[in-house]
N, C-alpha and C. Protein backbone atom coordinates (compact mmCIF):
# COMPACT_ATOMS: atom_id res chain seq x y z
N UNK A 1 4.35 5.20 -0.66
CA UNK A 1 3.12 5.88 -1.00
C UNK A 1 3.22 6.40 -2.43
N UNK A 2 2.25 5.97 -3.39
CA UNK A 2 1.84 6.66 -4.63
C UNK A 2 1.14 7.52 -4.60
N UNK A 3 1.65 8.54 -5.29
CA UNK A 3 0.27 9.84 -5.24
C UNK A 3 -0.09 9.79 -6.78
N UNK A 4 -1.45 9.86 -7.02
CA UNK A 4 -2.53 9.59 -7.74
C UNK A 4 -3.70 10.90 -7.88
N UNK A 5 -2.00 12.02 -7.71
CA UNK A 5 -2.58 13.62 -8.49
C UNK A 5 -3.34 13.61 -9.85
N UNK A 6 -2.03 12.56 -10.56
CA UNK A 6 -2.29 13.09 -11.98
C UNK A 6 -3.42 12.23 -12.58
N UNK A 7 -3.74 11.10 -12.02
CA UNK A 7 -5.31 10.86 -12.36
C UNK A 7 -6.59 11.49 -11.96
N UNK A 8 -6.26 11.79 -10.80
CA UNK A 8 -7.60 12.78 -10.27
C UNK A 8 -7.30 13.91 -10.96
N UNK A 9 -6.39 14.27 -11.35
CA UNK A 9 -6.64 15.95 -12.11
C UNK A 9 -7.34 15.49 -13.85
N UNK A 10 -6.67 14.53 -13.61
CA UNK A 10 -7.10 14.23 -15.32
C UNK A 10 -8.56 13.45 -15.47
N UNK A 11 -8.93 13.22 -14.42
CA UNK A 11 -10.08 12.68 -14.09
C UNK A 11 -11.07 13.76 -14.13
N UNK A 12 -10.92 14.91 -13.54
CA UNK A 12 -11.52 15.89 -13.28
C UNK A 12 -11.45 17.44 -14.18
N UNK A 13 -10.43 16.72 -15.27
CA UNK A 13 -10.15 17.84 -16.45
C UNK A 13 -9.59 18.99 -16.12
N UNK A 14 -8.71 18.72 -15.39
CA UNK A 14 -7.93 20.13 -14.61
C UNK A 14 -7.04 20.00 -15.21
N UNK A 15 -6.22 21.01 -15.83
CA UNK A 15 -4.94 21.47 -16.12
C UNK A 15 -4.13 21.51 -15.17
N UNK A 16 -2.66 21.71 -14.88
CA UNK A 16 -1.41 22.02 -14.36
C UNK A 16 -1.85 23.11 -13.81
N UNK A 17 -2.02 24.44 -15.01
CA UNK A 17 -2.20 25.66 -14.95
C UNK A 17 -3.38 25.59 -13.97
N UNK A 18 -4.63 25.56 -14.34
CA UNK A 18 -5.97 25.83 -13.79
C UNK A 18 -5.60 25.35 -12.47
N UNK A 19 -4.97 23.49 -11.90
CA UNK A 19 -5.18 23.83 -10.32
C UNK A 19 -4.04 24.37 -9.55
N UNK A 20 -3.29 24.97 -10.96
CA UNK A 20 -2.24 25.84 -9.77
C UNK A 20 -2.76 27.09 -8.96
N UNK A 21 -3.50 27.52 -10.10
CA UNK A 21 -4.16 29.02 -10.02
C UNK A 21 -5.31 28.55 -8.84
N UNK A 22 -6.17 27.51 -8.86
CA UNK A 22 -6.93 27.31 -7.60
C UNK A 22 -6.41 27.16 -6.16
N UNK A 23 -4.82 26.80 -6.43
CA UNK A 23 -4.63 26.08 -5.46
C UNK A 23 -3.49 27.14 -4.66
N UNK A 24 -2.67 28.20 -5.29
CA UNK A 24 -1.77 28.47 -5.05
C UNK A 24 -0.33 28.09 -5.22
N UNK A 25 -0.62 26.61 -5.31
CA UNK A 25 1.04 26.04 -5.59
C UNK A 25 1.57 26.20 -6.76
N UNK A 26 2.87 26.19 -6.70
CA UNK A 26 3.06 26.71 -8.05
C UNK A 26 3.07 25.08 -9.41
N UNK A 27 3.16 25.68 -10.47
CA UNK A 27 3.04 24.29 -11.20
C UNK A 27 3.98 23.47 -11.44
N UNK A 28 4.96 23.86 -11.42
CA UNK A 28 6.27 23.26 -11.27
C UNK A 28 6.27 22.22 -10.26
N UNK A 29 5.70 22.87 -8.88
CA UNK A 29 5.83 22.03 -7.93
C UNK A 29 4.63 20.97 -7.98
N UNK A 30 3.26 21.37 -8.37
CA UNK A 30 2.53 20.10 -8.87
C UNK A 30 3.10 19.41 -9.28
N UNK A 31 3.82 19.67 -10.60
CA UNK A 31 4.32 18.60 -11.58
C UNK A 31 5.65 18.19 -10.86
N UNK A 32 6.33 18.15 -9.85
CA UNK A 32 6.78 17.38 -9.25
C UNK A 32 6.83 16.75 -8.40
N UNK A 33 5.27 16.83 -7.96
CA UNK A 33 4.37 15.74 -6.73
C UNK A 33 4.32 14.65 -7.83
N UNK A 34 3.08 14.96 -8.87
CA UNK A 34 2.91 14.37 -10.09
C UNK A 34 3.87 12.76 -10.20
N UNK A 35 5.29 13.36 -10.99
CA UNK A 35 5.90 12.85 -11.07
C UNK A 35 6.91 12.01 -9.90
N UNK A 36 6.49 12.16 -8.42
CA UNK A 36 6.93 11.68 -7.49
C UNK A 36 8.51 12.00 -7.17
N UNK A 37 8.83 13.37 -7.38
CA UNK A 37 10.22 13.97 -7.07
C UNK A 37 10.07 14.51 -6.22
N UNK A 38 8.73 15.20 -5.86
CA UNK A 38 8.69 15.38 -4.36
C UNK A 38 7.56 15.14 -3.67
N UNK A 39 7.62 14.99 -1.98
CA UNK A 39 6.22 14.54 -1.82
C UNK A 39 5.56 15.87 -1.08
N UNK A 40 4.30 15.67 -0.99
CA UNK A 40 3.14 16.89 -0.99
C UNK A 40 3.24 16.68 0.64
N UNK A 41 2.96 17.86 1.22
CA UNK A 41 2.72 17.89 2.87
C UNK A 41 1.33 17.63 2.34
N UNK A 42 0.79 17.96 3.98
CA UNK A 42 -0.38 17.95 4.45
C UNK A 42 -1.39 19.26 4.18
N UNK A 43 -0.27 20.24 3.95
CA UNK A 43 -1.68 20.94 3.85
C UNK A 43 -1.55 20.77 2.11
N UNK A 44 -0.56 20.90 1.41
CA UNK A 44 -0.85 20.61 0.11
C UNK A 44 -1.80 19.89 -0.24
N UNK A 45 -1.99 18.61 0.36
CA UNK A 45 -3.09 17.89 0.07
C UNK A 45 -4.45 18.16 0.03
N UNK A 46 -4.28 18.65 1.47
CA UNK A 46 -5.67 19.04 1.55
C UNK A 46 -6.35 20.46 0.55
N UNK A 47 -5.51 21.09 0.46
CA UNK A 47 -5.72 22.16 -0.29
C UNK A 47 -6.12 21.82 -1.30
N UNK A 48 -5.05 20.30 -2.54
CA UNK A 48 -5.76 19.85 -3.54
C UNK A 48 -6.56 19.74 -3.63
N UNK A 49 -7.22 18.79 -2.71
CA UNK A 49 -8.05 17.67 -2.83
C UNK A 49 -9.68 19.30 -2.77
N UNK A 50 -9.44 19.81 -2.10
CA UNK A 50 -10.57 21.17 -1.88
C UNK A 50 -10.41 21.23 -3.33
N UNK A 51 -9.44 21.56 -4.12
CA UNK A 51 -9.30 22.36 -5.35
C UNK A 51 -10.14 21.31 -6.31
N UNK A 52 -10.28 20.10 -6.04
CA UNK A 52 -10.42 19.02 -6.91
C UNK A 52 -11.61 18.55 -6.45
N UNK A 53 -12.36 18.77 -5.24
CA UNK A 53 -13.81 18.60 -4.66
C UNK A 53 -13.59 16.68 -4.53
N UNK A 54 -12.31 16.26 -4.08
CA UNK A 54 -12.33 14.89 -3.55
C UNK A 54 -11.60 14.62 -2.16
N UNK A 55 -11.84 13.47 -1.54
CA UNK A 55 -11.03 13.39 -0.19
C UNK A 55 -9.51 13.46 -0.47
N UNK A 56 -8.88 13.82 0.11
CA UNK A 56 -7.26 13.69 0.39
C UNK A 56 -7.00 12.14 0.22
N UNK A 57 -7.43 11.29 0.99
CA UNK A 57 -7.32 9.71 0.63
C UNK A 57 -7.45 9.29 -0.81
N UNK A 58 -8.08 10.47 -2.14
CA UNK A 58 -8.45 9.79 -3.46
C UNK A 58 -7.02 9.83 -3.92
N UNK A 59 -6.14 10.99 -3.06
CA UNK A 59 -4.95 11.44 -3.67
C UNK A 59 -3.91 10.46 -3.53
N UNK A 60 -3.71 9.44 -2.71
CA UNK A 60 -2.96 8.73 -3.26
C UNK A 60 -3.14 7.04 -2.31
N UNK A 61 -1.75 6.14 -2.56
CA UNK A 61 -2.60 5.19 -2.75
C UNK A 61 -1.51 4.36 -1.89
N UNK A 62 -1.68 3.72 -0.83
CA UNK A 62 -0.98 3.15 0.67
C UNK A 62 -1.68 2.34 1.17
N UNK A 63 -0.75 1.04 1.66
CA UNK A 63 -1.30 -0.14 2.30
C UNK A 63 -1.99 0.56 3.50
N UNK A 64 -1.46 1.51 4.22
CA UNK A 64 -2.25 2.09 5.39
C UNK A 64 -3.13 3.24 5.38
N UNK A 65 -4.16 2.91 4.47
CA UNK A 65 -5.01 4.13 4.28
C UNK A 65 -6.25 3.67 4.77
């Protein structure tokens, strides 16, 4: 599974900072979904994807989606 944070944030002109502060997570840990060092649960996702006004499915990218 690819996660396809950092285009939807950049898609959507969000900073690190800005959807940490929406989101609660810290940015560090964005930026290491981002970069695929770690992977995001479920509610992370969903929480993004609220923060980012897109489905959880935009977030990333799997033969079984």
């Amino acid at each position: 599974m690819k996660v396809l944070l950092w285009e939807m944030r950049t898609k959507k002109n969000c900073t690190l900072m800005q959807l940490a502060k929406k989101t609660g997570i810290g940015k560090s840990t964005l930026n290491n979904i981002e970069n695929g060092k770690t992977s995001p649960t479920l509610f992370q996702l969903e929480t993004i994807a609220i923060a980012l006004d897109c489905h959880i499915s935009d977030l990333y990218e799997s033969d079984y989606k």
